[in-house]
Every structure is written in C-alpha cells, then in structure tokens.
N, C-alpha and C. Protein backbone atom coordinates (compact mmCIF):
# COMPACT_ATOMS: atom_id res chain seq x y z
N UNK A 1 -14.20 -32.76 -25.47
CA UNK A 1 -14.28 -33.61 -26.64
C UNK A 1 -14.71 -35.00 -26.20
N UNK A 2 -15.80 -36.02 -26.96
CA UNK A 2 -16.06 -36.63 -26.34
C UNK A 2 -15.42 -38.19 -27.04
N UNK A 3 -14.96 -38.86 -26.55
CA UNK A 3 -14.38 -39.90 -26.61
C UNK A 3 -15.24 -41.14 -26.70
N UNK A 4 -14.57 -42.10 -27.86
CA UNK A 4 -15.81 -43.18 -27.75
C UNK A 4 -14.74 -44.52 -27.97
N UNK A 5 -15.12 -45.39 -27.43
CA UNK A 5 -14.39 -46.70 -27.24
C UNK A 5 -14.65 -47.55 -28.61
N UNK A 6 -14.16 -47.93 -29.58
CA UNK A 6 -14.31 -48.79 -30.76
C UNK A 6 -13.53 -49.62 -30.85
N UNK A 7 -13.79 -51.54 -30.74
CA UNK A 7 -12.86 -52.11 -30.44
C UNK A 7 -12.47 -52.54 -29.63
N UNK A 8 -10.69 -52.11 -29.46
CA UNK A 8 -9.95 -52.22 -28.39
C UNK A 8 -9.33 -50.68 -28.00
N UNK A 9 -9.85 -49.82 -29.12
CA UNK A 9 -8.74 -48.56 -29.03
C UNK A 9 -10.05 -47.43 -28.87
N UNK A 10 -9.78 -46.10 -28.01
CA UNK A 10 -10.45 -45.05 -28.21
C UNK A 10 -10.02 -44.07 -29.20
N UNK A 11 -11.36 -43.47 -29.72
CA UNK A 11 -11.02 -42.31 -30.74
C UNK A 11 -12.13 -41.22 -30.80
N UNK A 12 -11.89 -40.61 -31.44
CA UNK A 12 -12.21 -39.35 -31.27
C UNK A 12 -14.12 -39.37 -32.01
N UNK A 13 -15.01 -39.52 -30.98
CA UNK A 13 -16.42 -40.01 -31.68
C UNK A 13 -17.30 -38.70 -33.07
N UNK A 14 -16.33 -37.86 -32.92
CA UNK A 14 -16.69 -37.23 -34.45
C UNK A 14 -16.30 -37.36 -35.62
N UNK A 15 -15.14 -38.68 -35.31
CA UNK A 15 -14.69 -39.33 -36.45
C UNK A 15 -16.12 -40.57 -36.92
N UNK A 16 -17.02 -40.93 -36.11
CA UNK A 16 -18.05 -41.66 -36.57
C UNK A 16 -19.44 -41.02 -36.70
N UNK A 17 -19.17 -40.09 -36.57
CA UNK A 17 -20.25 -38.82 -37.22
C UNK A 17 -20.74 -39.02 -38.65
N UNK A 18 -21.85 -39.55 -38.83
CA UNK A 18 -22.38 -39.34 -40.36
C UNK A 18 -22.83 -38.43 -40.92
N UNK A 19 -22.06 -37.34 -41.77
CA UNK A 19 -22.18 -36.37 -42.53
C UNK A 19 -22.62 -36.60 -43.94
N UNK A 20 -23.72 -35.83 -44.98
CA UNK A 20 -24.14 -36.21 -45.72
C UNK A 20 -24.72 -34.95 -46.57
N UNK A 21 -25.66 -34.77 -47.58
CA UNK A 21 -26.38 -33.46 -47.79
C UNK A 21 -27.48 -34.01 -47.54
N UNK A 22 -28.58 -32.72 -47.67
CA UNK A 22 -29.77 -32.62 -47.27
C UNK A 22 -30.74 -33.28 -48.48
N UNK A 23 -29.82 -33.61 -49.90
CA UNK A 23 -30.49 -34.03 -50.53
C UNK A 23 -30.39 -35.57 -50.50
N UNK A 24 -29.62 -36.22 -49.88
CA UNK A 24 -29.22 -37.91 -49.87
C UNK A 24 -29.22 -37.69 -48.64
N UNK A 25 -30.02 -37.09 -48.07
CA UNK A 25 -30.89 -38.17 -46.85
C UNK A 25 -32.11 -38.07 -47.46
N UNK A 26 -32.70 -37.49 -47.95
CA UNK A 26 -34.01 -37.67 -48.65
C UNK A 26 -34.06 -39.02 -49.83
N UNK A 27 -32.75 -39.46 -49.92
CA UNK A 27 -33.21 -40.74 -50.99
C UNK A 27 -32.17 -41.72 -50.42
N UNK A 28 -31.55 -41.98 -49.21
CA UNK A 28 -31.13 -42.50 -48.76
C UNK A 28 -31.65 -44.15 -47.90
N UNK A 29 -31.53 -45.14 -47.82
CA UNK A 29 -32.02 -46.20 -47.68
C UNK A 29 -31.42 -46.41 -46.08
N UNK A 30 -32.53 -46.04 -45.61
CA UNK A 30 -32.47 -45.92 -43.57
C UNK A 30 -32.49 -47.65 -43.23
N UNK A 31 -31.45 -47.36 -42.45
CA UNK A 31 -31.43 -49.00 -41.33
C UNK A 31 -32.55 -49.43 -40.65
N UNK A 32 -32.64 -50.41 -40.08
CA UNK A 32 -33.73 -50.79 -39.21
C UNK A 32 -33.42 -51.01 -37.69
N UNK A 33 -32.49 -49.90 -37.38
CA UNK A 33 -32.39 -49.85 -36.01
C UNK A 33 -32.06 -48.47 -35.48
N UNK A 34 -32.06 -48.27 -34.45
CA UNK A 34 -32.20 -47.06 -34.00
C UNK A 34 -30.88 -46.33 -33.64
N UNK A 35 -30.59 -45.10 -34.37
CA UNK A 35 -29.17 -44.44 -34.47
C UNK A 35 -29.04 -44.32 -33.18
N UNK A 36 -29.38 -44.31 -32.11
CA UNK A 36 -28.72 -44.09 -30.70
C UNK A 36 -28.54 -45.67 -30.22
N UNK A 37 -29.85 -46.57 -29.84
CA UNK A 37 -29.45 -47.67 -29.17
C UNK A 37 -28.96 -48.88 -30.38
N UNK A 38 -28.93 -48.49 -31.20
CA UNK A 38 -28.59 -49.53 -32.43
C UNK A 38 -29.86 -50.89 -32.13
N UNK A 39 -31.15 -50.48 -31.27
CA UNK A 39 -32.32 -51.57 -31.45
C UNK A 39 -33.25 -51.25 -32.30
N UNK A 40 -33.44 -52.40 -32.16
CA UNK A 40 -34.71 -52.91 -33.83
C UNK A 40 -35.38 -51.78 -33.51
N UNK A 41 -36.17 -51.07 -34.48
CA UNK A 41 -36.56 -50.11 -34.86
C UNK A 41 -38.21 -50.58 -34.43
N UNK A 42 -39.21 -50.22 -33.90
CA UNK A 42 -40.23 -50.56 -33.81
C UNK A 42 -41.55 -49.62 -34.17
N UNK A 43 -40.73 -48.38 -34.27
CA UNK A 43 -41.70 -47.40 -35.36
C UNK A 43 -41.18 -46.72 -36.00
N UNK A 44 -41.93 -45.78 -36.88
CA UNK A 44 -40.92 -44.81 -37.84
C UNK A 44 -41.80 -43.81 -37.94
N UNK A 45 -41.01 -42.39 -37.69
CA UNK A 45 -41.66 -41.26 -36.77
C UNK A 45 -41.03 -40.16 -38.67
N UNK A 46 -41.68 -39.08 -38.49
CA UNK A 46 -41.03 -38.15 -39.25
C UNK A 46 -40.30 -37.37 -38.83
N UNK A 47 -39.16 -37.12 -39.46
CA UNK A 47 -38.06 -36.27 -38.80
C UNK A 47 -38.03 -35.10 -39.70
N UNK A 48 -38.04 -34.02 -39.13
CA UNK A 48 -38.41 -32.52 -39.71
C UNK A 48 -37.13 -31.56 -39.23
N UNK A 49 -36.32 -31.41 -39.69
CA UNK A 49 -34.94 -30.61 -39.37
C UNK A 49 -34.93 -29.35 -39.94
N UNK A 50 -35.03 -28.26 -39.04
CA UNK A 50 -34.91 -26.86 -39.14
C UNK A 50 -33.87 -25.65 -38.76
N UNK A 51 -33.72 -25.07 -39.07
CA UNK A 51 -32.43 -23.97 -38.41
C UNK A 51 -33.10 -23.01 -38.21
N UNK A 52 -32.51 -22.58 -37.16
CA UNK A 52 -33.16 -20.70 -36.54
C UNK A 52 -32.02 -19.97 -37.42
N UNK A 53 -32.52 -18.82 -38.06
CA UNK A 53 -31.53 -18.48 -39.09
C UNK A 53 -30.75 -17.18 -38.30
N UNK A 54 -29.71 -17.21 -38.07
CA UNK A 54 -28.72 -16.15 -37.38
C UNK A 54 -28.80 -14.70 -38.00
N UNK A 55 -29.34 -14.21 -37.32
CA UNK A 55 -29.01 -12.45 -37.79
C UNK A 55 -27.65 -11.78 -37.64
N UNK A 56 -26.76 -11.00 -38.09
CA UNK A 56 -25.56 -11.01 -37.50
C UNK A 56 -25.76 -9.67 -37.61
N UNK A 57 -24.90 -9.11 -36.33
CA UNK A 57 -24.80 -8.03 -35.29
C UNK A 57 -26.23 -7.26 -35.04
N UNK A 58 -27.03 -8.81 -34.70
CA UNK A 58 -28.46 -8.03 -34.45
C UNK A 58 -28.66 -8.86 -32.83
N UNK A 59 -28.71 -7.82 -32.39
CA UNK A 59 -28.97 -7.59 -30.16
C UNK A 59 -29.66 -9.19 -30.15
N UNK A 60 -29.12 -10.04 -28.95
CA UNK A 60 -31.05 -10.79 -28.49
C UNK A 60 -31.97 -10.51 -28.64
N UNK A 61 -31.37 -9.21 -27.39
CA UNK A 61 -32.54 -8.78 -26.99
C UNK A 61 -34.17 -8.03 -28.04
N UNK A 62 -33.48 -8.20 -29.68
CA UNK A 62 -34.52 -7.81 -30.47
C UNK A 62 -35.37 -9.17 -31.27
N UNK A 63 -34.35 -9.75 -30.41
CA UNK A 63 -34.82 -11.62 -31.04
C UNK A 63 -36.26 -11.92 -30.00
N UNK A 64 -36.30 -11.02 -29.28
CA UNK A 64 -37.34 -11.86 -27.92
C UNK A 64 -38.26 -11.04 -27.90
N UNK A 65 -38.40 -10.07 -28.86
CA UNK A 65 -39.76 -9.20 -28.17
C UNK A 65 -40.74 -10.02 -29.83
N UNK A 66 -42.01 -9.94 -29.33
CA UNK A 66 -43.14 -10.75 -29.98
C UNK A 66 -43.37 -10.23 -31.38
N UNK A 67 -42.39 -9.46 -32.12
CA UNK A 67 -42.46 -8.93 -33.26
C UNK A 67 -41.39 -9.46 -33.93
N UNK A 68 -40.33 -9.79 -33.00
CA UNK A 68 -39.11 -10.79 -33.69
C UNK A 68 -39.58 -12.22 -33.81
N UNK A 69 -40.08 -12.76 -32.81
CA UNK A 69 -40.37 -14.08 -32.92
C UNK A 69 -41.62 -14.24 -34.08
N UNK A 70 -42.75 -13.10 -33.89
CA UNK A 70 -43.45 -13.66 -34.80
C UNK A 70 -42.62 -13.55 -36.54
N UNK A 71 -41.85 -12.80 -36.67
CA UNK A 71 -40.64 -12.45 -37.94
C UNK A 71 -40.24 -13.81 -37.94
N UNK A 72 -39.50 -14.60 -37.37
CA UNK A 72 -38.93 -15.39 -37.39
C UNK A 72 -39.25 -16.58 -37.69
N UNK A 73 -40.83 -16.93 -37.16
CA UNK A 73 -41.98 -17.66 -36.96
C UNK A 73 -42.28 -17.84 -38.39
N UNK A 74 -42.63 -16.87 -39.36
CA UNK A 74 -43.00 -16.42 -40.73
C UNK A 74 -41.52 -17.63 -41.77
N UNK A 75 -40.55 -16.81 -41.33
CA UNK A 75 -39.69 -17.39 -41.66
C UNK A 75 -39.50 -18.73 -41.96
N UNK A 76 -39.56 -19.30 -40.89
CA UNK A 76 -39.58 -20.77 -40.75
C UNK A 76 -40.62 -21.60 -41.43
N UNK A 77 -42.00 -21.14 -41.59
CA UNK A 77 -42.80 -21.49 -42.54
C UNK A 77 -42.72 -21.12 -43.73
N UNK A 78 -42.00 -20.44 -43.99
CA UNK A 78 -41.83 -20.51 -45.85
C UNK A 78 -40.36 -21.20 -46.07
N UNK A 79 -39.60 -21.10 -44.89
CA UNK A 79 -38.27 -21.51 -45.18
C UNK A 79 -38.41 -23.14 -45.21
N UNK A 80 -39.41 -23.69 -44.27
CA UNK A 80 -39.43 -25.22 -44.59
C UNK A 80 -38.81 -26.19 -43.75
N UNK A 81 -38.84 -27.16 -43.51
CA UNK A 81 -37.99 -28.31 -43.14
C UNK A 81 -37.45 -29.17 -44.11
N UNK A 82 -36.29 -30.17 -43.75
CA UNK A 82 -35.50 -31.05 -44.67
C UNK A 82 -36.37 -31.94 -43.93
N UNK A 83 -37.29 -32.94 -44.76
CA UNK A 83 -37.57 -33.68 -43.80
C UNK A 83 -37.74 -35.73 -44.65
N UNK A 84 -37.63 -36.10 -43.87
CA UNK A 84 -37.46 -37.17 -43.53
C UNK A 84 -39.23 -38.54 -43.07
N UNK A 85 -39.92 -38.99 -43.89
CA UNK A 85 -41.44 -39.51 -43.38
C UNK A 85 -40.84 -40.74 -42.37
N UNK A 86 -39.65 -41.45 -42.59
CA UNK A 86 -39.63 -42.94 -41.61
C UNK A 86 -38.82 -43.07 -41.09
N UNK A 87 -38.43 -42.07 -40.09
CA UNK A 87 -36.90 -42.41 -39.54
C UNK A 87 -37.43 -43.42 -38.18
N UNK A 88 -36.34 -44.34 -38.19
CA UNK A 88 -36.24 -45.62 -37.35
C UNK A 88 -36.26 -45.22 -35.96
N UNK A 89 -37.36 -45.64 -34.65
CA UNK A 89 -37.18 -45.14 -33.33
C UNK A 89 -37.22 -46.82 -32.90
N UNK A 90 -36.23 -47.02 -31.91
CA UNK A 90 -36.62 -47.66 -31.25
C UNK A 90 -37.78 -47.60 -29.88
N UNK A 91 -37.97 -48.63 -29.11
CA UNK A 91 -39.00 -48.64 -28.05
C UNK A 91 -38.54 -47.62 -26.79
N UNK A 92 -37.33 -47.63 -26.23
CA UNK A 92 -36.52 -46.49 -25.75
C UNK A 92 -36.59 -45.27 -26.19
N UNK A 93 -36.31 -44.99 -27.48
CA UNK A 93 -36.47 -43.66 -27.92
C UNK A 93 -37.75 -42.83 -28.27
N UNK A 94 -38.96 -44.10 -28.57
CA UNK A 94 -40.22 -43.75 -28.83
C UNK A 94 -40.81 -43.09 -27.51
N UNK A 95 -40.40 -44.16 -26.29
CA UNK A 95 -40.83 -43.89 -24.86
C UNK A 95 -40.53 -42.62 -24.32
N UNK A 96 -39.27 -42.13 -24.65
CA UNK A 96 -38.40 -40.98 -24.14
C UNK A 96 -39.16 -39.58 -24.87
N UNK A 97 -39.08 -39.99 -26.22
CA UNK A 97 -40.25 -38.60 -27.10
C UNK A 97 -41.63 -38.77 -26.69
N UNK A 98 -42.30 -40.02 -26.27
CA UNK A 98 -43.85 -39.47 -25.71
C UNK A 98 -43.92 -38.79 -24.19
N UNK A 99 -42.86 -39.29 -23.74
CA UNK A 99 -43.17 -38.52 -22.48
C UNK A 99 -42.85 -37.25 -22.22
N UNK A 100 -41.83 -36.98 -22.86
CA UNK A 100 -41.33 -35.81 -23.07
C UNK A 100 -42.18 -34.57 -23.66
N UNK A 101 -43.06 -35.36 -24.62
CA UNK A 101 -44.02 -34.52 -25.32
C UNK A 101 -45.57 -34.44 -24.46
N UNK A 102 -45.37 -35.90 -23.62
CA UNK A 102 -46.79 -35.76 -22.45
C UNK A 102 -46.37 -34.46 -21.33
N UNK A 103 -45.19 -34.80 -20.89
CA UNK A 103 -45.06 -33.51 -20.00
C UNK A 103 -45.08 -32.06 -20.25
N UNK A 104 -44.45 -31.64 -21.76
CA UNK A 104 -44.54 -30.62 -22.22
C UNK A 104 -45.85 -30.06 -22.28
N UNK A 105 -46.91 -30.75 -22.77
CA UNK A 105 -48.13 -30.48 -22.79
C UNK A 105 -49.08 -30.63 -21.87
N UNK A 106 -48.46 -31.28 -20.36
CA UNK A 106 -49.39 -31.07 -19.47
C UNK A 106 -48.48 -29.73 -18.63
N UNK A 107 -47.81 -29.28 -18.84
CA UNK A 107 -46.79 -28.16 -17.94
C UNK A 107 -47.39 -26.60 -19.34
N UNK A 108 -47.89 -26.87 -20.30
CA UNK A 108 -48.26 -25.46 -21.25
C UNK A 108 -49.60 -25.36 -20.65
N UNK A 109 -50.22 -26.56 -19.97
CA UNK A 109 -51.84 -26.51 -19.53
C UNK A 109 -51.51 -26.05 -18.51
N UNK A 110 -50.36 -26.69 -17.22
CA UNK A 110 -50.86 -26.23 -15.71
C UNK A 110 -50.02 -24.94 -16.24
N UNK A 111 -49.14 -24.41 -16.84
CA UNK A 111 -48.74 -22.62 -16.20
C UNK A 111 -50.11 -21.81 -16.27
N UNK A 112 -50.36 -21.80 -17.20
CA UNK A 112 -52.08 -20.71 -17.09
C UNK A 112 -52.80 -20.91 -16.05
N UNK A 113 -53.22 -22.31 -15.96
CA UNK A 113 -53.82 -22.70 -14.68
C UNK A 113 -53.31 -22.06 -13.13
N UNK A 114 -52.03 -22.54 -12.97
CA UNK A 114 -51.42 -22.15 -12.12
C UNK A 114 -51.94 -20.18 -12.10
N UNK A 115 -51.02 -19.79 -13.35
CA UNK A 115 -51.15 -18.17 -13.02
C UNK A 115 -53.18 -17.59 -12.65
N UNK A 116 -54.02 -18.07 -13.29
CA UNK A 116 -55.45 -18.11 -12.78
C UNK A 116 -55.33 -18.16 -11.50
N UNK A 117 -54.81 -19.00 -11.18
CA UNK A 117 -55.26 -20.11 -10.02
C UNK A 117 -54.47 -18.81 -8.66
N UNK A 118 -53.48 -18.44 -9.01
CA UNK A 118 -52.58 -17.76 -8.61
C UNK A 118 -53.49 -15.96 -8.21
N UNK A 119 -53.58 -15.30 -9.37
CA UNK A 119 -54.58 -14.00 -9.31
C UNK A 119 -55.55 -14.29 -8.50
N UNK A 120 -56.57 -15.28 -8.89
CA UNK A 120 -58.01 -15.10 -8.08
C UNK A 120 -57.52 -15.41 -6.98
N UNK A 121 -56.40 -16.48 -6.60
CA UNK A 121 -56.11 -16.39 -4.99
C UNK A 121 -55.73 -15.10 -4.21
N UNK A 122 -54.92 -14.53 -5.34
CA UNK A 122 -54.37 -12.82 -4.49
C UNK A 122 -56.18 -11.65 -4.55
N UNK A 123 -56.79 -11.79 -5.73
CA UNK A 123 -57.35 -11.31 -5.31
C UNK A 123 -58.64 -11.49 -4.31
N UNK A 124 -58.88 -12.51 -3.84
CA UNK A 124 -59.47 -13.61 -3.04
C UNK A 124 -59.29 -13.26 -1.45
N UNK A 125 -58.06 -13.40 -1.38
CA UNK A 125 -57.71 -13.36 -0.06
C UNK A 125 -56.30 -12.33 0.11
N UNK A 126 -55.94 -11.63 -0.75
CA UNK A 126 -55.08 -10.64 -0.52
C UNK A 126 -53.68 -11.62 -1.06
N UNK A 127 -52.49 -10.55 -1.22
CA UNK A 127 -51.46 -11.48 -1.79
C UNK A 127 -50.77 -11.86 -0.22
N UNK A 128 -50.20 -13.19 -0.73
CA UNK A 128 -49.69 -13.72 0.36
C UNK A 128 -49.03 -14.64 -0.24
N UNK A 129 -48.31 -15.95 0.49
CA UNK A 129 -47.50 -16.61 -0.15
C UNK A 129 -47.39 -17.40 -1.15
N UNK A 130 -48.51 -18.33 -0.50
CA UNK A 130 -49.03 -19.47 -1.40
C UNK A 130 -49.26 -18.74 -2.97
N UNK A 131 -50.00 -17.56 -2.90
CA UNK A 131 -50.31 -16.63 -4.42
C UNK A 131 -49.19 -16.53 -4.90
N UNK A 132 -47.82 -15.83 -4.38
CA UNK A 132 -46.67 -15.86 -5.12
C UNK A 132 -45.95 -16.85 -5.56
N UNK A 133 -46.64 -18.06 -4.81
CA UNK A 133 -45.66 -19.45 -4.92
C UNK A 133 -46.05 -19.82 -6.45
N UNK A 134 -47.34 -20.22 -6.40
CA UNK A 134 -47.94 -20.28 -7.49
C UNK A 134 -47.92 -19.77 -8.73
N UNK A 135 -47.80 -18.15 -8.26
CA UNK A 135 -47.66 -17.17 -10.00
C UNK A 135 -46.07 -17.55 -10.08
N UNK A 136 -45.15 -17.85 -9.78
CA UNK A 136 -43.56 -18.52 -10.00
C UNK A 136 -43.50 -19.79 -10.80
N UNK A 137 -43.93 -20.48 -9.89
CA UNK A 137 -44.63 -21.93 -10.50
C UNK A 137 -45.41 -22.05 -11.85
N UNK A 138 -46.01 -21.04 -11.73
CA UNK A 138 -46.76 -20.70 -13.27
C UNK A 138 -45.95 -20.58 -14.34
N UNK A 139 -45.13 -19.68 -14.28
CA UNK A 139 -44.27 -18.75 -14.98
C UNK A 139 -43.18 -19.49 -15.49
N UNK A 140 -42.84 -20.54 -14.70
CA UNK A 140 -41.89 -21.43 -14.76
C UNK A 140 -42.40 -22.71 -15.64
N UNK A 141 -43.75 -22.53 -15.88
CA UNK A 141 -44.27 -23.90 -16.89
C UNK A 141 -43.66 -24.00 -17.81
N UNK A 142 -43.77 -22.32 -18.20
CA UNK A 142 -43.51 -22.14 -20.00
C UNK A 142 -42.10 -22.40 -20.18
N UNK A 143 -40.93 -21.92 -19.66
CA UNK A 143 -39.97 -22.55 -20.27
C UNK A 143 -39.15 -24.03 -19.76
N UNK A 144 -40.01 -24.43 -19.13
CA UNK A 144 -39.94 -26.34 -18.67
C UNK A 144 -40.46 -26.75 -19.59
N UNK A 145 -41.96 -26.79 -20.67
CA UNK A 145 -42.42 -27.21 -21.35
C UNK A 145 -42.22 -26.81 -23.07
N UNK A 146 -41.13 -25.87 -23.16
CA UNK A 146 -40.55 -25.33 -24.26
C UNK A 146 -39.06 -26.57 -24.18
N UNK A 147 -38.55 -26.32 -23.20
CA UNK A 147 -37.40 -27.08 -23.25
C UNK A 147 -37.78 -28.31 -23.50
N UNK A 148 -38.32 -29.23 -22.98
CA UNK A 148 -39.08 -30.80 -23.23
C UNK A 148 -39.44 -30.68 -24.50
N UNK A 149 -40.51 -29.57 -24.67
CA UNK A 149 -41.36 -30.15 -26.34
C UNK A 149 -39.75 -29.81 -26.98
N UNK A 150 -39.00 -29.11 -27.29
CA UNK A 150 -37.40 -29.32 -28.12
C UNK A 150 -37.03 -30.67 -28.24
N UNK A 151 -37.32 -31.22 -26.80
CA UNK A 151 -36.44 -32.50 -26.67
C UNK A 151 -36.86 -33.60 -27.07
N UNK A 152 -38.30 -33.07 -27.20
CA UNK A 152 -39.43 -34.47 -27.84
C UNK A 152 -38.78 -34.24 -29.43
N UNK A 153 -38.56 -33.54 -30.01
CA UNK A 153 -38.45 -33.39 -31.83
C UNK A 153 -37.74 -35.25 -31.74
N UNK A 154 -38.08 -35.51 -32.69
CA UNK A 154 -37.18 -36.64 -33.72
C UNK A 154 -35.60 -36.56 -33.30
N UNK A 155 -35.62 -34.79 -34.45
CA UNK A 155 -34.00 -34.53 -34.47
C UNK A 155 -33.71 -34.57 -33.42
N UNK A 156 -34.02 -34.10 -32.26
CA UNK A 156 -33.57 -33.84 -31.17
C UNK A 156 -33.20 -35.30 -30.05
N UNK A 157 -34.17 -36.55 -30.21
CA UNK A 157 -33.73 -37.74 -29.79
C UNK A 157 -32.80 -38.38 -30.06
N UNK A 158 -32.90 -38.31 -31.92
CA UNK A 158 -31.72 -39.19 -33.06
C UNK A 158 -30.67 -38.24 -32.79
N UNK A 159 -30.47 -36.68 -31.89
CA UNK A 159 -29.16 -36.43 -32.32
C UNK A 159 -28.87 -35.95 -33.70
N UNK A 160 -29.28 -35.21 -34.81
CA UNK A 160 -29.34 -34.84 -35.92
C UNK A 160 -29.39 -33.19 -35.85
N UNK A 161 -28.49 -32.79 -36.91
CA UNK A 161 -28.71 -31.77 -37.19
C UNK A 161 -28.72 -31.08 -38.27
N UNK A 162 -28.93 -30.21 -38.97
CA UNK A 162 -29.02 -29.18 -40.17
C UNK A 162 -27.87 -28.00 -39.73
N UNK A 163 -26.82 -28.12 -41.14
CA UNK A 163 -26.22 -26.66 -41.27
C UNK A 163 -26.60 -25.71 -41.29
N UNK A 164 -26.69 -24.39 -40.87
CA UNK A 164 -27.02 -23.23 -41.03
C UNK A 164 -27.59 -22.68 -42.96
N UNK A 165 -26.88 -23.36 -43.91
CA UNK A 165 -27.06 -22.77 -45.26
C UNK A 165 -28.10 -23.98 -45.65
N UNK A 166 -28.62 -25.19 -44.89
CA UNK A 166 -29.87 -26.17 -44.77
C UNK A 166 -29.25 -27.25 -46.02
N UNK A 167 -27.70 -27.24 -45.94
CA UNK A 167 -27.25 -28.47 -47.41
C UNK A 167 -26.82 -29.12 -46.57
N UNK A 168 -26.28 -29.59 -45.19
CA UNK A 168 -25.33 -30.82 -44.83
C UNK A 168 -26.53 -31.08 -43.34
N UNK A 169 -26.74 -32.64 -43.37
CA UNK A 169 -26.94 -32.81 -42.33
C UNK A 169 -25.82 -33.72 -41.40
N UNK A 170 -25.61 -33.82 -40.26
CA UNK A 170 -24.95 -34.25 -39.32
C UNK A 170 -25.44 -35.68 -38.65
N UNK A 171 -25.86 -36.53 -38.32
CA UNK A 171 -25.96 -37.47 -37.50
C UNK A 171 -24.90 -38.12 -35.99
N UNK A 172 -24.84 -37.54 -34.99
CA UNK A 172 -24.38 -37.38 -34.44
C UNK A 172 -24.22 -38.57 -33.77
N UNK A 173 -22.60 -39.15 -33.51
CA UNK A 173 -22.61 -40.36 -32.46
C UNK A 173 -23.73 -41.42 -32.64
N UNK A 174 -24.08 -42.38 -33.54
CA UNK A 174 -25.01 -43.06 -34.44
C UNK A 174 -24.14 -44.15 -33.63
N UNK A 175 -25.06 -45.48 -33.12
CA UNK A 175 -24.60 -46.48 -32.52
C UNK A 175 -24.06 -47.28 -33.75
N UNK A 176 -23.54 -48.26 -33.26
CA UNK A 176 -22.72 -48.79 -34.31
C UNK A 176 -23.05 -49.86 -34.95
N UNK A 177 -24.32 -50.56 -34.44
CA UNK A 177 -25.21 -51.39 -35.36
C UNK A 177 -26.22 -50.22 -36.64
N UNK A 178 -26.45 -49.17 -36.36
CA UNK A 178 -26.52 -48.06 -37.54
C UNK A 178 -25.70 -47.42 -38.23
N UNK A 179 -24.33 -47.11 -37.46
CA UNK A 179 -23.50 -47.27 -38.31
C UNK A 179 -23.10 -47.81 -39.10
N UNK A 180 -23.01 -49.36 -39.22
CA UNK A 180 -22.86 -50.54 -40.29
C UNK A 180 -24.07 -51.11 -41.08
N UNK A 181 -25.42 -50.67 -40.44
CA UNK A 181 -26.15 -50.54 -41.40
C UNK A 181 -26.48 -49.84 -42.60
N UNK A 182 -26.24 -48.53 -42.01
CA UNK A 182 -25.96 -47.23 -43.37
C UNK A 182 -25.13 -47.26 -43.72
N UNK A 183 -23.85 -47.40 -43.43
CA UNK A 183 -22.47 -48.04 -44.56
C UNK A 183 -23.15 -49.17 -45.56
N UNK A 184 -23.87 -49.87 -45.42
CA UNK A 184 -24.13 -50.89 -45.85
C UNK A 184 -25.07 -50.64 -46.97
N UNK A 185 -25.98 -50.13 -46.55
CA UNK A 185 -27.09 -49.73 -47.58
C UNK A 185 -26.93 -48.12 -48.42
N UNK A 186 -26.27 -47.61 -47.80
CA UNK A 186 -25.78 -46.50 -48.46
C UNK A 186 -24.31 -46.12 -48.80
N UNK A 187 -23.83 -47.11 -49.60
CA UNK A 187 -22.33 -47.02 -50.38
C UNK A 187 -22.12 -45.41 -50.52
C-alpha cells in the first residue's frame, strides 16, 4: 500500500485518488498543471482511455493466438474510447511520452531488421552465433517496443484509468497542486 506524506501526517494515497464518471470528465474544467508533477502545463495532449474487456473462464492461452487478438482488436474499435482532446502535460511528462514513443518505434523497425539481418546471415555463412544473437535480439524488439508504446499512452503517464463497465474513471496519486486545482474548478 502506498503511503503519501500530506502536511505533517502520512495517509493512505488512495484517499487522494480522484474518482469521477466517464461522463464528468468529459465536461469537467481541467487544471493547468500537470497531475503527476503539479507543473505548469505546457501542452495538451488527448487522452483516450480504454479497457481490454475480460472474458471469464476463457484460457490465455485463447487470448494470444491471432484470431483472439484480431476479435478483440474489432472490439475495441466499435467499443471506443472515453476520451479527453486537452489533458494538461507538463515538459517532464511530454519528454518522458516522446521518448518513450521514439524508442518504441525505432525497436518495431530494428526487430525485423534485426530478424532479416539475422536469416541472410545464417543463410550466408551457416548458423553460428552472431545469427542466433541477433534472431533473439530481434524477437525481443517486439515486446520492448509494445511495453514502451503502453507507456507512451497519455493514460498511462497521467496515471488514469477506466473501470471495466467504462462509467468511473480513476486518477491516480494526482500531485497536489492538481489536486487543489480540480477541487477548485470542479465543485
């Protein structure tokens, strides 16, 4: 449980959790600073909040073969996002989502590369190390650059989330110059 210092006294930081519905954040009057560092806000990014919708007593393992995901995929485009056109980033948080999103997208370019690069070497010169090093290295792009592009989302910087039934959103651990801003502007 994570503990947050307010004051002089610690308490329990899901007591400063901003909970809300999905429809009053859509008409809600956003601060001008950034829910994590509580700094001036210096752009305003769109925030698009989605849920992977839970199948119940249905295997993973039927979640991962390319007929579930594309199912799921379908899903998510008719199901939609709650979304949000100006949520507040500061210069920190802007910095942290471009790079995050530069690396993701130069690591979806080198795995192919790599695995190319990898075959014509085995078949080139026979398999040997450097070839296996490489087809690993390859292989390993895709879920380095899946995990990052996640981490680049909006939601995923601000800490935000969507309920499973897509009515409550969460704002998670919101610094406390946004905290008293959205108290403020949103009675």
């Amino acid at each position: 449980m994570f503990m947050k210092k307010v004051g002089g006294s610690v308490v329990n930081a899901a007591e400063h959790d901003i909970s809300l519905s999905s429809g009053e954040l859509a008409s809600a009057v956003l601060p001008d600073v950034c829910v994590r560092h509580g700094i001036a806000a210096t752009s305003r990014q769109e925030l698009a909040l989605t849920v992977r919708k839970r199948m119940p007593d249905d295997p993973m393992i039927l979640n991962t073969n390319v007929v579930g995901m594309a199912a799921r995929a379908r899903e998510q485009l008719v199901q939609g996002a709650v979304k949000r056109e100006d949520w507040p980033l500061c210069p920190r948080c802007a910095s942290t989502r471009n790079t995050n999103m530069l690396l993701a997208k130069t690591l979806g370019v080198a795995g192919p590369v790599l695995l190319v690069v990898a075959v014509v070497l085995a078949i080139a010169s026979g398999p040997g190390a450097l070839a296996g090093v490489l087809f690993a290295l390859g292989l390993l792009c895709f879920p380095a650059a899946l995990v990052l592009g996640l981490n680049s989302r909006v939601a995923a910087v601000s800490r935000i989330t969507l309920s499973q039934d897509r009515t409550q959103v969460v704002i998670h651990e919101p610094s406390q110059a946004f905290e008293q801003q959205w108290r403020a502007r949103n009675a």
